[in-house]
Protein backbone atom coordinates (compact mmCIF):
# COMPACT_ATOMS: atom_id res chain seq x y z
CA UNK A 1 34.89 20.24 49.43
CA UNK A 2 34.04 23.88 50.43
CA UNK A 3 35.72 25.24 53.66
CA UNK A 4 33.57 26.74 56.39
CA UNK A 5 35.35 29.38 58.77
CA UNK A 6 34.57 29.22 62.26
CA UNK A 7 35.43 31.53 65.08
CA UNK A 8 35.94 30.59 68.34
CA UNK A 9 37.30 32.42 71.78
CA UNK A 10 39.54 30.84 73.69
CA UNK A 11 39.86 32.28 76.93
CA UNK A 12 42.06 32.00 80.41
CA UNK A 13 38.92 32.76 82.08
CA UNK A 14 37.13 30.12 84.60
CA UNK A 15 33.58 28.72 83.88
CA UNK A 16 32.47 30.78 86.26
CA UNK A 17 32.72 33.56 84.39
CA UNK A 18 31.54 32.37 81.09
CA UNK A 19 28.53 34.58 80.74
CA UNK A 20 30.04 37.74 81.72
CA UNK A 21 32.82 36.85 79.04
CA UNK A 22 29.67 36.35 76.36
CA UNK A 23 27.80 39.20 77.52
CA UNK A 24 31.04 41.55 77.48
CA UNK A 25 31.93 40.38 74.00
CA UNK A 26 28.39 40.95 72.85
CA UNK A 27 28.51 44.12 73.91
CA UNK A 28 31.41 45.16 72.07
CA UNK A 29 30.13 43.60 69.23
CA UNK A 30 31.51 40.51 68.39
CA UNK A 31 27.76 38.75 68.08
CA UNK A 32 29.59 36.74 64.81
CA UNK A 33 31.34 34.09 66.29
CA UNK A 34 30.53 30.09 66.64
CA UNK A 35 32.07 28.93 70.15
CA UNK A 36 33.32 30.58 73.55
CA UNK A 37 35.79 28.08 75.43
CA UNK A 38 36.64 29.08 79.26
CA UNK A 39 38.64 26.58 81.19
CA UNK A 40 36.24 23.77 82.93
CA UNK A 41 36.45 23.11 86.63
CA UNK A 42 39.30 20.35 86.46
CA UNK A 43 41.59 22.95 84.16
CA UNK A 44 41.76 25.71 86.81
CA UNK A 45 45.42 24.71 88.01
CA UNK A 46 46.35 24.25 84.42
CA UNK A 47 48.73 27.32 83.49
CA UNK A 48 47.42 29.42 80.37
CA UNK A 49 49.94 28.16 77.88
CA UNK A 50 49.64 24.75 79.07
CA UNK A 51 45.47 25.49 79.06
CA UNK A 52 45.59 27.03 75.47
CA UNK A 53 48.18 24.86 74.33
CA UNK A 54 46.18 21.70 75.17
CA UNK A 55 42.55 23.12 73.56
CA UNK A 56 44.54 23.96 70.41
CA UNK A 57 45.34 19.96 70.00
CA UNK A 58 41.96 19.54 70.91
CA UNK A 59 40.24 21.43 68.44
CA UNK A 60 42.64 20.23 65.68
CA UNK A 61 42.07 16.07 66.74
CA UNK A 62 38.48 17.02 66.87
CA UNK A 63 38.97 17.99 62.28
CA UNK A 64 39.29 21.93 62.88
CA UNK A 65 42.33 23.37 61.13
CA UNK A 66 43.31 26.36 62.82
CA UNK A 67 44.66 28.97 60.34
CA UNK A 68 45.61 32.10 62.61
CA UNK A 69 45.03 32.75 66.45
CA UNK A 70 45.11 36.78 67.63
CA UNK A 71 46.35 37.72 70.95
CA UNK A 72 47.81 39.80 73.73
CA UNK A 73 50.23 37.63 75.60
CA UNK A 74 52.66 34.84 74.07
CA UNK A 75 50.84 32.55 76.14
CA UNK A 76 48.10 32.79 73.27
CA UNK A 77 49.83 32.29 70.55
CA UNK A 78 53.08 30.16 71.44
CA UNK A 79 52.62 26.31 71.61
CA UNK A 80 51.26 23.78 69.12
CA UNK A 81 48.44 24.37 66.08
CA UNK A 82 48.92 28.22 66.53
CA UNK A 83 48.52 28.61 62.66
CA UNK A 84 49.41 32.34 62.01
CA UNK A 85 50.07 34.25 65.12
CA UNK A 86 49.18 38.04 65.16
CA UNK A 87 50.48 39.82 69.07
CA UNK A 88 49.05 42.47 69.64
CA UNK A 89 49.94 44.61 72.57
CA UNK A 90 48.96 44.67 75.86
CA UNK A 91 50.63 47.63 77.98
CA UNK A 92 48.87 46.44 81.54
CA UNK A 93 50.38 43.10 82.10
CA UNK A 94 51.85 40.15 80.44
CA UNK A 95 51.33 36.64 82.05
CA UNK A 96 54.45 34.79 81.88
């Protein structure tokens, strides 16, 4: 069975602000890419790791196999079904 790569961005960012996050990423050029996930209404107080951390296990109980997950703060990347982890750096704040 062949393997089909899908992208998805997982952001800290609020529902609210889910079409400015499209449009901006558009804009930069990432138009290849399958999903955008922002947190929902009832994951506001959630804290990003927790947030991320709980989409990850999601995703992989809904059949997706993550195989790598990029980022700027170790709240991205730490936690479970991370597959590889790439950090890259982020000199303007790091959420803790």
């Amino acid at each position: 069975m062949a393997r089909v790569l899908i992208i998805i961005f997982l952001t800290g960012r609020n529902y609210t602000e889910y079409d400015v996050t499209y449009e901006n990423l558009m804009k930069v050029g990432y138009t290849k890419f399958d999903t955008l996930i922002t947190q929902r209404e009832d994951e506001l107080k959630l804290k990003s790791q927790e947030f991320k951390s709980r989409k990850h296990t999601e995703l992989t109980n809904q059949g997706y196999e993550i195989i790598g997950n990029i980022g700027d703060q170790w709240t991205d990347l730490n936690g479970p079904y991370s597959g590889i982890q790439i950090k890259i750096p982020n000199y303007l704040y790091e959420i803790k």
